[in-house]
N, C-alpha and C. Protein backbone atom coordinates (compact mmCIF):
# COMPACT_ATOMS: atom_id res chain seq x y z
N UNK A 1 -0.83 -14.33 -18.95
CA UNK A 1 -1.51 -13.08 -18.66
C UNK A 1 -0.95 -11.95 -19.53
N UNK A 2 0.62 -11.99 -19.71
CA UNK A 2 0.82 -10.98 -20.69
C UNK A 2 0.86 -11.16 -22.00
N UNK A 3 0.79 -12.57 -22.06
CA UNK A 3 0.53 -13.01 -23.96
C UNK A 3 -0.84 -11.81 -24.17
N UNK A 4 -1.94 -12.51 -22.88
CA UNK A 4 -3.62 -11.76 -23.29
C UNK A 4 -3.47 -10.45 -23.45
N UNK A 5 -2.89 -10.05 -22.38
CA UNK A 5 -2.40 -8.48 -22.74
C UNK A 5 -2.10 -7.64 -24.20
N UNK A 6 -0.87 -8.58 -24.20
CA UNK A 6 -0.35 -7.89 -25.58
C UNK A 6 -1.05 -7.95 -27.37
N UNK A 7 -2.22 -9.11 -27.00
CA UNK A 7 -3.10 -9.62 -28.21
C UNK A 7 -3.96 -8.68 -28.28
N UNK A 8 -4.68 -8.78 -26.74
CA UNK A 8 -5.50 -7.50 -26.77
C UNK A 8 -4.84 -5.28 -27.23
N UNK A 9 -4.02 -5.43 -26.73
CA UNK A 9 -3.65 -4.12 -27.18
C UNK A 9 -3.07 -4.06 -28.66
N UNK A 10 -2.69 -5.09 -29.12
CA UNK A 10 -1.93 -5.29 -30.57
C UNK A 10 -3.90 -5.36 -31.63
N UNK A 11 -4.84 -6.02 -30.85
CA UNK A 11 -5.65 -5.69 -31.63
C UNK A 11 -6.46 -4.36 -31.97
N UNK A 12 -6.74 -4.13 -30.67
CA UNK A 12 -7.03 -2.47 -30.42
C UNK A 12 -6.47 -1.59 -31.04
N UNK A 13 -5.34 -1.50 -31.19
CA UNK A 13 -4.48 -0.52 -31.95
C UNK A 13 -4.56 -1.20 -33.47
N UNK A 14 -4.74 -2.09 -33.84
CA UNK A 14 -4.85 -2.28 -35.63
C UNK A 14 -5.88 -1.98 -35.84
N UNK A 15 -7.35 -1.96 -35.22
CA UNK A 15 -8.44 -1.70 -35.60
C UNK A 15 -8.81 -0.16 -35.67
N UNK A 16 -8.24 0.50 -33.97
CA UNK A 16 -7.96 2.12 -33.95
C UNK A 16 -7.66 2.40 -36.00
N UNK A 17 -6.45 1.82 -36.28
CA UNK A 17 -6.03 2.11 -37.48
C UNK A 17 -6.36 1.98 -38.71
N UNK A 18 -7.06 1.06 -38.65
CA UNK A 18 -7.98 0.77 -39.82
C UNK A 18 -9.31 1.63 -40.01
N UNK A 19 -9.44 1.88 -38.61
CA UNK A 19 -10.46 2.86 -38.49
C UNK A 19 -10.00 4.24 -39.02
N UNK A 20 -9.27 4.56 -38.60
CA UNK A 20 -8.87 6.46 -38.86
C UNK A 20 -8.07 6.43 -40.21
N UNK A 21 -7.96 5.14 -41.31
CA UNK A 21 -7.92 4.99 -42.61
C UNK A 21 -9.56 5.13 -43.03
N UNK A 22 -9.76 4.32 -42.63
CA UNK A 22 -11.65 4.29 -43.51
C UNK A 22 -12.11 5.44 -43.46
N UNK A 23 -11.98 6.33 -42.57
CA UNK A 23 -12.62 7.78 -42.20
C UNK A 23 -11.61 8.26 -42.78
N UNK A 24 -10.78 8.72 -43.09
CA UNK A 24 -10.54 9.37 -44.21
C UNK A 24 -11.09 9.18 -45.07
N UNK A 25 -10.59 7.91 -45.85
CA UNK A 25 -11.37 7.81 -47.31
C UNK A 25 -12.41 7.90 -47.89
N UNK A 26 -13.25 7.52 -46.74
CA UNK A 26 -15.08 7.33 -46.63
C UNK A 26 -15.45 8.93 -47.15
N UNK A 27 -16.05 9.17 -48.30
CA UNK A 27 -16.74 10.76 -48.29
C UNK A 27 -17.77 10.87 -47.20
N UNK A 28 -17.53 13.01 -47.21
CA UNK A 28 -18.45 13.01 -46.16
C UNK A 28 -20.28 12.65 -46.64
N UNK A 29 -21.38 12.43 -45.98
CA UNK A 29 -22.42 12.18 -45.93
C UNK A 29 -22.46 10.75 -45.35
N UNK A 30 -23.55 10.15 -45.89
CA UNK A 30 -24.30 9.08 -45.28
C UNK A 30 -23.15 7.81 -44.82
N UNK A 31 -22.66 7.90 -46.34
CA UNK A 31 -21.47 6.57 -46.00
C UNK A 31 -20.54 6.80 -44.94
N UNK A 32 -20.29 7.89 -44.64
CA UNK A 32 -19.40 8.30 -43.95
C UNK A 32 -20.24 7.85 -42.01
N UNK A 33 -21.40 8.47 -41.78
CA UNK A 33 -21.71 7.95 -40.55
C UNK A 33 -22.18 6.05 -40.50
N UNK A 34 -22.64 5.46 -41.58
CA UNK A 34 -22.43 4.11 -41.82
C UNK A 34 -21.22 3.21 -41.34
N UNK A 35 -20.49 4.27 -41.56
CA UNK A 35 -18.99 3.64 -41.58
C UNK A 35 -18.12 4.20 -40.21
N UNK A 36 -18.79 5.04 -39.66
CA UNK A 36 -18.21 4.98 -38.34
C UNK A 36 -19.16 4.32 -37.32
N UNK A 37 -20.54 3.79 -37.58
CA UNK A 37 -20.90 2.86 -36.99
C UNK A 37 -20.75 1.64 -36.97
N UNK A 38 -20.23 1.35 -38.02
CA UNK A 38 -19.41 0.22 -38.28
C UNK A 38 -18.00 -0.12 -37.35
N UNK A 39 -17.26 0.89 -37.73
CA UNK A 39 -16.22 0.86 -36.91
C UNK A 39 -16.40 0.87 -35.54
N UNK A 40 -17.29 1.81 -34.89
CA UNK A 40 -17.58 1.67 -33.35
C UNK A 40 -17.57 -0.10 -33.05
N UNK A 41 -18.64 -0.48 -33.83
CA UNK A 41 -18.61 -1.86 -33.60
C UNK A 41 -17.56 -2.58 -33.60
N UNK A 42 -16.95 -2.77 -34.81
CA UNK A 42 -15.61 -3.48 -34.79
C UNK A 42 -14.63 -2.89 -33.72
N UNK A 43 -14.62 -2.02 -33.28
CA UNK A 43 -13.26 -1.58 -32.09
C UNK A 43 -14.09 -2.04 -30.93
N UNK A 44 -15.71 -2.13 -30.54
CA UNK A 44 -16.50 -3.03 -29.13
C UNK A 44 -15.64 -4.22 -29.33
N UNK A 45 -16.23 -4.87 -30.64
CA UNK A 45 -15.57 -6.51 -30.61
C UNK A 45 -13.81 -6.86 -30.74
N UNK A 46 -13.47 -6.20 -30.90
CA UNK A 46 -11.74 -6.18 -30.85
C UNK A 46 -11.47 -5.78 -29.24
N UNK A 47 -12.51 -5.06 -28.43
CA UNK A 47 -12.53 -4.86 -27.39
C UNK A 47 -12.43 -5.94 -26.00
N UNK A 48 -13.27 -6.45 -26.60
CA UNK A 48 -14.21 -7.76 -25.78
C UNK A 48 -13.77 -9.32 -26.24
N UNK A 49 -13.09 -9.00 -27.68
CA UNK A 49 -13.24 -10.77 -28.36
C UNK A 49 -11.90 -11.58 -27.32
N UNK A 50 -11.11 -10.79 -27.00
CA UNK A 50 -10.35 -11.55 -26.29
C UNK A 50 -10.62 -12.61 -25.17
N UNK A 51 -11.71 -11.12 -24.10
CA UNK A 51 -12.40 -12.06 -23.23
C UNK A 51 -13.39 -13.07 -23.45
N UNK A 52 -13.94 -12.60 -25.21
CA UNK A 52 -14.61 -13.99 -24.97
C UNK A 52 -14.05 -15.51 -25.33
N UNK A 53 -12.91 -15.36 -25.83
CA UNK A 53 -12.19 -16.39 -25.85
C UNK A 53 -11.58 -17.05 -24.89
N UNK A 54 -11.80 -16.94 -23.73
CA UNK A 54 -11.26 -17.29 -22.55
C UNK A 54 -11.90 -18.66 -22.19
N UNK A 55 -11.60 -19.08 -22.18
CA UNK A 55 -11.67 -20.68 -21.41
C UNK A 55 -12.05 -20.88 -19.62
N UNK A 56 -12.77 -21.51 -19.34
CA UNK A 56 -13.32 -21.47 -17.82
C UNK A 56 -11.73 -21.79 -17.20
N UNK A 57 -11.01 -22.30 -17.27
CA UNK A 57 -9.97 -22.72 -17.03
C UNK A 57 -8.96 -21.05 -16.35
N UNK A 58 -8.79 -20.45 -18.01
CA UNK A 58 -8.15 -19.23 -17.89
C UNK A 58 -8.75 -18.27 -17.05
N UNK A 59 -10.38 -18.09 -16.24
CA UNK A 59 -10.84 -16.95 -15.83
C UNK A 59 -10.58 -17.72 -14.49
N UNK A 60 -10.58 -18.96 -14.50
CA UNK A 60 -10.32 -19.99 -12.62
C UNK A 60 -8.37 -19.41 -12.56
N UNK A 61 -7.73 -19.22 -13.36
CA UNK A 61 -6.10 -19.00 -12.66
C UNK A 61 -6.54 -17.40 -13.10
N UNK A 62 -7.03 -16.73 -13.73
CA UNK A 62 -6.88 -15.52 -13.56
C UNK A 62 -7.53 -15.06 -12.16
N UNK A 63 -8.56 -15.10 -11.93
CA UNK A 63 -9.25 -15.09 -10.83
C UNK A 63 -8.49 -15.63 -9.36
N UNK A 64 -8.12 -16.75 -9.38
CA UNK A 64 -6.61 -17.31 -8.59
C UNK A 64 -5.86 -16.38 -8.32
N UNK A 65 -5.30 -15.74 -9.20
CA UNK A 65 -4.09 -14.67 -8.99
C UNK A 65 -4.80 -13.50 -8.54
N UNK A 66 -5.55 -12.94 -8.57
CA UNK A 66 -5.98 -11.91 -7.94
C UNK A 66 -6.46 -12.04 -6.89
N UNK A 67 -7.05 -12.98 -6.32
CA UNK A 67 -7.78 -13.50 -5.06
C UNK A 67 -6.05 -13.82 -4.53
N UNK A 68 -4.96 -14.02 -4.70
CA UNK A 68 -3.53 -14.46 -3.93
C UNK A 68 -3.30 -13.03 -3.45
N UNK A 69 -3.34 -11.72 -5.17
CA UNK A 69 -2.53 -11.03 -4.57
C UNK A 69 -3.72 -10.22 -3.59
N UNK A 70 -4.74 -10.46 -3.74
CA UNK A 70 -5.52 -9.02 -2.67
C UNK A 70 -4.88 -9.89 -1.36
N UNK A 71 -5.28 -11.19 -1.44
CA UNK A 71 -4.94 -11.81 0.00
C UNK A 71 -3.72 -11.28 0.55
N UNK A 72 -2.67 -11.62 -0.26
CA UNK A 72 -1.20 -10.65 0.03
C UNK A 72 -1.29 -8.99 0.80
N UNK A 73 -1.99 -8.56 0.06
CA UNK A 73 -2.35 -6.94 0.25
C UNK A 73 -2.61 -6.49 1.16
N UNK A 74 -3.97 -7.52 1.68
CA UNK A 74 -4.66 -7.76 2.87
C UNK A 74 -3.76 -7.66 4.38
N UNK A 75 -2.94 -8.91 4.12
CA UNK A 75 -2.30 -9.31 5.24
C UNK A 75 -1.20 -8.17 5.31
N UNK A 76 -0.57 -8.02 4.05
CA UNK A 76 0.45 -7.12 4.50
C UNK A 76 -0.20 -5.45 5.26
N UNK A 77 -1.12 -4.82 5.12
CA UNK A 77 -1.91 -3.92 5.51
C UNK A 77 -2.42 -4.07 6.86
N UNK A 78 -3.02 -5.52 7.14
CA UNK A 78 -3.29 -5.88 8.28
C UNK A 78 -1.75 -5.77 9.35
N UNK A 79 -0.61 -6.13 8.88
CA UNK A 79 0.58 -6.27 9.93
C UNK A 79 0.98 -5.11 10.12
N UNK A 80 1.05 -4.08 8.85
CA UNK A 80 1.07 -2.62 9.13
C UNK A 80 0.72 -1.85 10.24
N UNK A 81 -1.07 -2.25 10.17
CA UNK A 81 -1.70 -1.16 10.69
C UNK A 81 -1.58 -1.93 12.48
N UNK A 82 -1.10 -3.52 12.88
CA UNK A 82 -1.05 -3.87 13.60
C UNK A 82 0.53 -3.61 14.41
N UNK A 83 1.27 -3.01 13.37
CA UNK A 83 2.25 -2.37 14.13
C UNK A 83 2.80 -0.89 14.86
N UNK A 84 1.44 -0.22 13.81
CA UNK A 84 1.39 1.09 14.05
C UNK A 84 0.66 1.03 15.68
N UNK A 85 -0.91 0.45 15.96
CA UNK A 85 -1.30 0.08 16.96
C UNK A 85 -0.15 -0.13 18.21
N UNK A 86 0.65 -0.92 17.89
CA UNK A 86 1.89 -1.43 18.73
C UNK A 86 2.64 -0.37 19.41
N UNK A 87 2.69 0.87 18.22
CA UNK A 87 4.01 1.45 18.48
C UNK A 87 2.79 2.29 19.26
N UNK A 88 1.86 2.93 18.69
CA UNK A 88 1.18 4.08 19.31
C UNK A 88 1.11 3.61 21.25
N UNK A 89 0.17 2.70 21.33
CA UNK A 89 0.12 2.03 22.83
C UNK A 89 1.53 2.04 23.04
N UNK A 90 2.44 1.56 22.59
CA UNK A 90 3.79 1.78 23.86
C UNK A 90 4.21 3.34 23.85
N UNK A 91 3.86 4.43 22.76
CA UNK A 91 4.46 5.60 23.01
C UNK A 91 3.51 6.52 24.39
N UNK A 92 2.04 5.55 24.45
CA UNK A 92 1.28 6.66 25.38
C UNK A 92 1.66 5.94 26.70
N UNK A 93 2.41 4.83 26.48
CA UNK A 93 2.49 4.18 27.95
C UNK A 93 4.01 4.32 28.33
N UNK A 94 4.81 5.41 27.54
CA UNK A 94 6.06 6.12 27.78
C UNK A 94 5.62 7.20 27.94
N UNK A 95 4.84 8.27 27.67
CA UNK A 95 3.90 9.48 28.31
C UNK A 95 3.36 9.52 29.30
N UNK A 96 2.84 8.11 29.82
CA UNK A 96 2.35 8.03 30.84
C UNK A 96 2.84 8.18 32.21
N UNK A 97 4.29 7.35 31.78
CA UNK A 97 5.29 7.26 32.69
C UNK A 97 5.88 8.55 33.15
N UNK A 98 6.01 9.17 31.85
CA UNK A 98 6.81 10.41 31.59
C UNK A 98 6.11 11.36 32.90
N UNK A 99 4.72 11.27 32.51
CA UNK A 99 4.11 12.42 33.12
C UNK A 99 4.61 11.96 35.15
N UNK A 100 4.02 11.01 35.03
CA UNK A 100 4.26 10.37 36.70
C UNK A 100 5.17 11.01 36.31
N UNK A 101 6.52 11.02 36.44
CA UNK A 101 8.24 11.69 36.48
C UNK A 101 8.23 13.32 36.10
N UNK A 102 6.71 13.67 36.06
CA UNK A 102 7.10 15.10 35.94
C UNK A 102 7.64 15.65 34.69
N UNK A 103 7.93 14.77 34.12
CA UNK A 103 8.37 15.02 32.36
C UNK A 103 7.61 15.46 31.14
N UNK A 104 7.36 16.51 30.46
CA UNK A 104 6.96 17.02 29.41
C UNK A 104 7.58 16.44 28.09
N UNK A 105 7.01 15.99 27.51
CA UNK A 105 7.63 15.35 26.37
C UNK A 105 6.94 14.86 24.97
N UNK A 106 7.14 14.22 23.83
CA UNK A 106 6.74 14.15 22.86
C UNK A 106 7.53 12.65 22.49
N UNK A 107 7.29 11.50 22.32
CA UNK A 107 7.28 10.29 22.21
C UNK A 107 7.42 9.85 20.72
N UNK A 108 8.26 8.97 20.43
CA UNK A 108 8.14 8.02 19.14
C UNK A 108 8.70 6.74 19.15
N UNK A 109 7.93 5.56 18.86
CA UNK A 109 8.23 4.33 19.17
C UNK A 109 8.37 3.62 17.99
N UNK A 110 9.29 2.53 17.31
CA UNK A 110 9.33 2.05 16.45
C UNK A 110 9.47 0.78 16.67
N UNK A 111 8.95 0.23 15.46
CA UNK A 111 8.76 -1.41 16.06
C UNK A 111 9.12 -2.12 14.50
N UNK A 112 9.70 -3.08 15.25
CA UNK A 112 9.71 -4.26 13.84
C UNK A 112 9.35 -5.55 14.16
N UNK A 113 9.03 -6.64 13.27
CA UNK A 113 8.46 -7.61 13.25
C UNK A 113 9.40 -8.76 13.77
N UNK A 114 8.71 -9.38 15.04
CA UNK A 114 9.17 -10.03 15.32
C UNK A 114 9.10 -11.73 14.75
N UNK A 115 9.39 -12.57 15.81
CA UNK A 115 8.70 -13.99 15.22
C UNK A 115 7.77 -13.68 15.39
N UNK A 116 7.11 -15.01 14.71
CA UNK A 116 6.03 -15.20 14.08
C UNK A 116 5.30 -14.09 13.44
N UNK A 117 6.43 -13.07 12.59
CA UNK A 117 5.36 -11.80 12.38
C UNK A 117 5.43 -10.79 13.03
N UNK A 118 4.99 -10.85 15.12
CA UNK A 118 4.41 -10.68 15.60
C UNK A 118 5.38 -8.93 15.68
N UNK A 119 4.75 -7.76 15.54
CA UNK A 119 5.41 -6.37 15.99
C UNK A 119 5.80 -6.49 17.14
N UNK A 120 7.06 -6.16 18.00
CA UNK A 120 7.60 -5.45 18.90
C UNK A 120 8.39 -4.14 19.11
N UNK A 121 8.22 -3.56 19.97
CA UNK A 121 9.12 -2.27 20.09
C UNK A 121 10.49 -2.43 20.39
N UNK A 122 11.30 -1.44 19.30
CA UNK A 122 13.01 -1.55 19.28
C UNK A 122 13.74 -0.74 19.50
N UNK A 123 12.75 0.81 19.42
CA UNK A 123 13.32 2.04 19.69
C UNK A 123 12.65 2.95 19.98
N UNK A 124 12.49 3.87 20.66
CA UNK A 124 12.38 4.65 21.56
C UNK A 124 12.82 5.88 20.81
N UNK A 125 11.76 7.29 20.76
CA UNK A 125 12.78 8.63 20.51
C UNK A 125 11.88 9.71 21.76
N UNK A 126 12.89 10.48 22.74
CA UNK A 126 11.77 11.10 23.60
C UNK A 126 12.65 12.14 23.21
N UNK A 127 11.71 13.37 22.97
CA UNK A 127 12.44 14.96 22.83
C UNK A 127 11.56 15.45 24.05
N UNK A 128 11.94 16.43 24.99
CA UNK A 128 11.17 16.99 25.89
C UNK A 128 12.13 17.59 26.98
N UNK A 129 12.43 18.03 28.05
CA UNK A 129 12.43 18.57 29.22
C UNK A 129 12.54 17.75 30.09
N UNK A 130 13.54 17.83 31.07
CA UNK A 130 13.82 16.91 32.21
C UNK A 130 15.15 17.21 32.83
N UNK A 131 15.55 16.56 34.28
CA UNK A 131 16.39 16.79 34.77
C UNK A 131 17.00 15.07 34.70
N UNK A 132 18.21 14.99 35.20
CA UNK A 132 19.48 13.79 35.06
C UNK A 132 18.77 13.12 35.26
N UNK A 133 17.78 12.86 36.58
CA UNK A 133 17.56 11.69 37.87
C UNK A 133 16.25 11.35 36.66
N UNK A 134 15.58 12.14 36.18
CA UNK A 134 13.88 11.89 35.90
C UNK A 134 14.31 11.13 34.26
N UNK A 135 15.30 11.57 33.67
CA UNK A 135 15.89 10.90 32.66
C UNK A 135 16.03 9.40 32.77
N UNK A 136 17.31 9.19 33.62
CA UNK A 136 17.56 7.84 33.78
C UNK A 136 16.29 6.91 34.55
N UNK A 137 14.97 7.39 35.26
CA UNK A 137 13.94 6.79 35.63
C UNK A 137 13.45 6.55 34.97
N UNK A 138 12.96 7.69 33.45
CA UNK A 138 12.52 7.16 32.74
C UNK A 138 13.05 6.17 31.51
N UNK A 139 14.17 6.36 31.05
CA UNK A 139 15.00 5.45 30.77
C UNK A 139 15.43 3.75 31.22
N UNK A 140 15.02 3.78 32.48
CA UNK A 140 15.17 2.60 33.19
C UNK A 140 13.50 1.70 33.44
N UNK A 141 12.42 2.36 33.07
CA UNK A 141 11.12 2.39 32.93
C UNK A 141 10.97 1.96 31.43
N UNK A 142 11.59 2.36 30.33
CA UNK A 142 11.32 1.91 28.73
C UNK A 142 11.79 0.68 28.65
N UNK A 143 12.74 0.33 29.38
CA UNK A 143 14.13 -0.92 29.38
C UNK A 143 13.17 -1.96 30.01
N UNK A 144 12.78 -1.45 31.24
CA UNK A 144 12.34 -3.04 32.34
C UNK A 144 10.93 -3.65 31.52
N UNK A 145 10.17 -2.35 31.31
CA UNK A 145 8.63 -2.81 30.88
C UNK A 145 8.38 -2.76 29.70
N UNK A 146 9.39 -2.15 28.89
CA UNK A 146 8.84 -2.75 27.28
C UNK A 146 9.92 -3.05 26.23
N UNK A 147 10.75 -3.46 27.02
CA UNK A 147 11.96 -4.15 26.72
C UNK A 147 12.92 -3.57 25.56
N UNK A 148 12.67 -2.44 25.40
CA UNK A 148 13.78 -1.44 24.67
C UNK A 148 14.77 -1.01 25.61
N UNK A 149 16.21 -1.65 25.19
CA UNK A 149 17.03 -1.47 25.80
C UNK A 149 17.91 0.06 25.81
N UNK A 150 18.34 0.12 26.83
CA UNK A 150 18.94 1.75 26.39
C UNK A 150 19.50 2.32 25.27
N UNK A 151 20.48 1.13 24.57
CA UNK A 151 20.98 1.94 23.53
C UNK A 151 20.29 2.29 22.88
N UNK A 152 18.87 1.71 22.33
CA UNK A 152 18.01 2.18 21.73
C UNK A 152 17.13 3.37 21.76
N UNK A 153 17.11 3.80 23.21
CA UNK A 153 16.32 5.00 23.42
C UNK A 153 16.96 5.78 23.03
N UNK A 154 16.80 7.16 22.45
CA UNK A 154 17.32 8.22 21.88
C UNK A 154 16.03 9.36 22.96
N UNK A 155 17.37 10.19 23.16
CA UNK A 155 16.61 11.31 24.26
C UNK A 155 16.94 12.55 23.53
N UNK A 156 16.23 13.93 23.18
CA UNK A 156 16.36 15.08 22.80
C UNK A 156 15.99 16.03 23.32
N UNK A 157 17.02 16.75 24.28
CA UNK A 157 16.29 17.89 25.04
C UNK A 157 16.04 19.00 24.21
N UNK A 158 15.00 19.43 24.77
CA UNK A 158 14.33 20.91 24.05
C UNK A 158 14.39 22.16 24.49
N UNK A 159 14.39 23.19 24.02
CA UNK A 159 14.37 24.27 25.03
C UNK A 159 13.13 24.52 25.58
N UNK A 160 12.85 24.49 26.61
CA UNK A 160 11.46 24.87 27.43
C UNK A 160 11.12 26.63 27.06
């Protein structure tokens, strides 16, 4: 793939050059637009001749590799946006809680990939307002039901 690369740009650029020699030398009038239609042409086919030298073979693994990496792209985007999902649902179902407890607050949940892939939640950040008792309830509420253990929760009181 980078041999094609570098044939193709090594030709492009000798023809660019041969070109902006001829136009100089070429006087101006007739010969002169002759000869940059000429050249247009020759820099199309220095353009293109690479690809047409390609072999059914070379456009089946080129084609291969791009169909791998979108697939790659794909999936990795797909686990992304399936972890963001993850974290969002456990931060409104720590708001939720929050609120039952009387708690004002602002939520952030982080998650990493578990087996098989699969996202789980690992940490916990609550900044908000609360007293000792409504703390450790809710604290003891992140732990039992979505299995972030305390050290992980991080609590930030705010000024009300």
């Amino acid at each position: 793939m980078t041999a094609l690369l570098k044939e193709w740009l090594l030709g492009m650029t000798a023809v660019a050059m041969l070109l902006a020699l001829a136009d100089y030398l070429v006087p101006e009038g007739g010969a002169k637009g002759v000869c940059r239609l000429a050249g247009g042409l020759a820099l199309m086919l220095a353009a293109v001749g690479p690809v047409l030298r390609l072999e059914q073979a070379d456009f089946s693994s080129l084609l291969g590799c791009w169909e791998e990496d979108a697939a790659a792209v794909a999936a990795e985007d797909g686990a992304a946006l399936y972890e963001s999902i993850i974290a969002q649902q456990c931060s409104a179902y720590i708001l939720d809680k929050a609120e039952d407890l009387g708690i004002s607050c602002r939520v952030e949940v982080s998650c990493e990939r578990g087996e098989e892939g699969v996202p789980v939640p690992v940490g916990a950040k609550v900044e908000g307002v609360w007293t000792q008792a409504q703390r450790e309830a809710l604290c003891q509420a992140i732990a039992e039901d979505l299995g972030i253990p305390e050290w992980a929760q991080q609590f930030e009181r705010i000024q009300p």
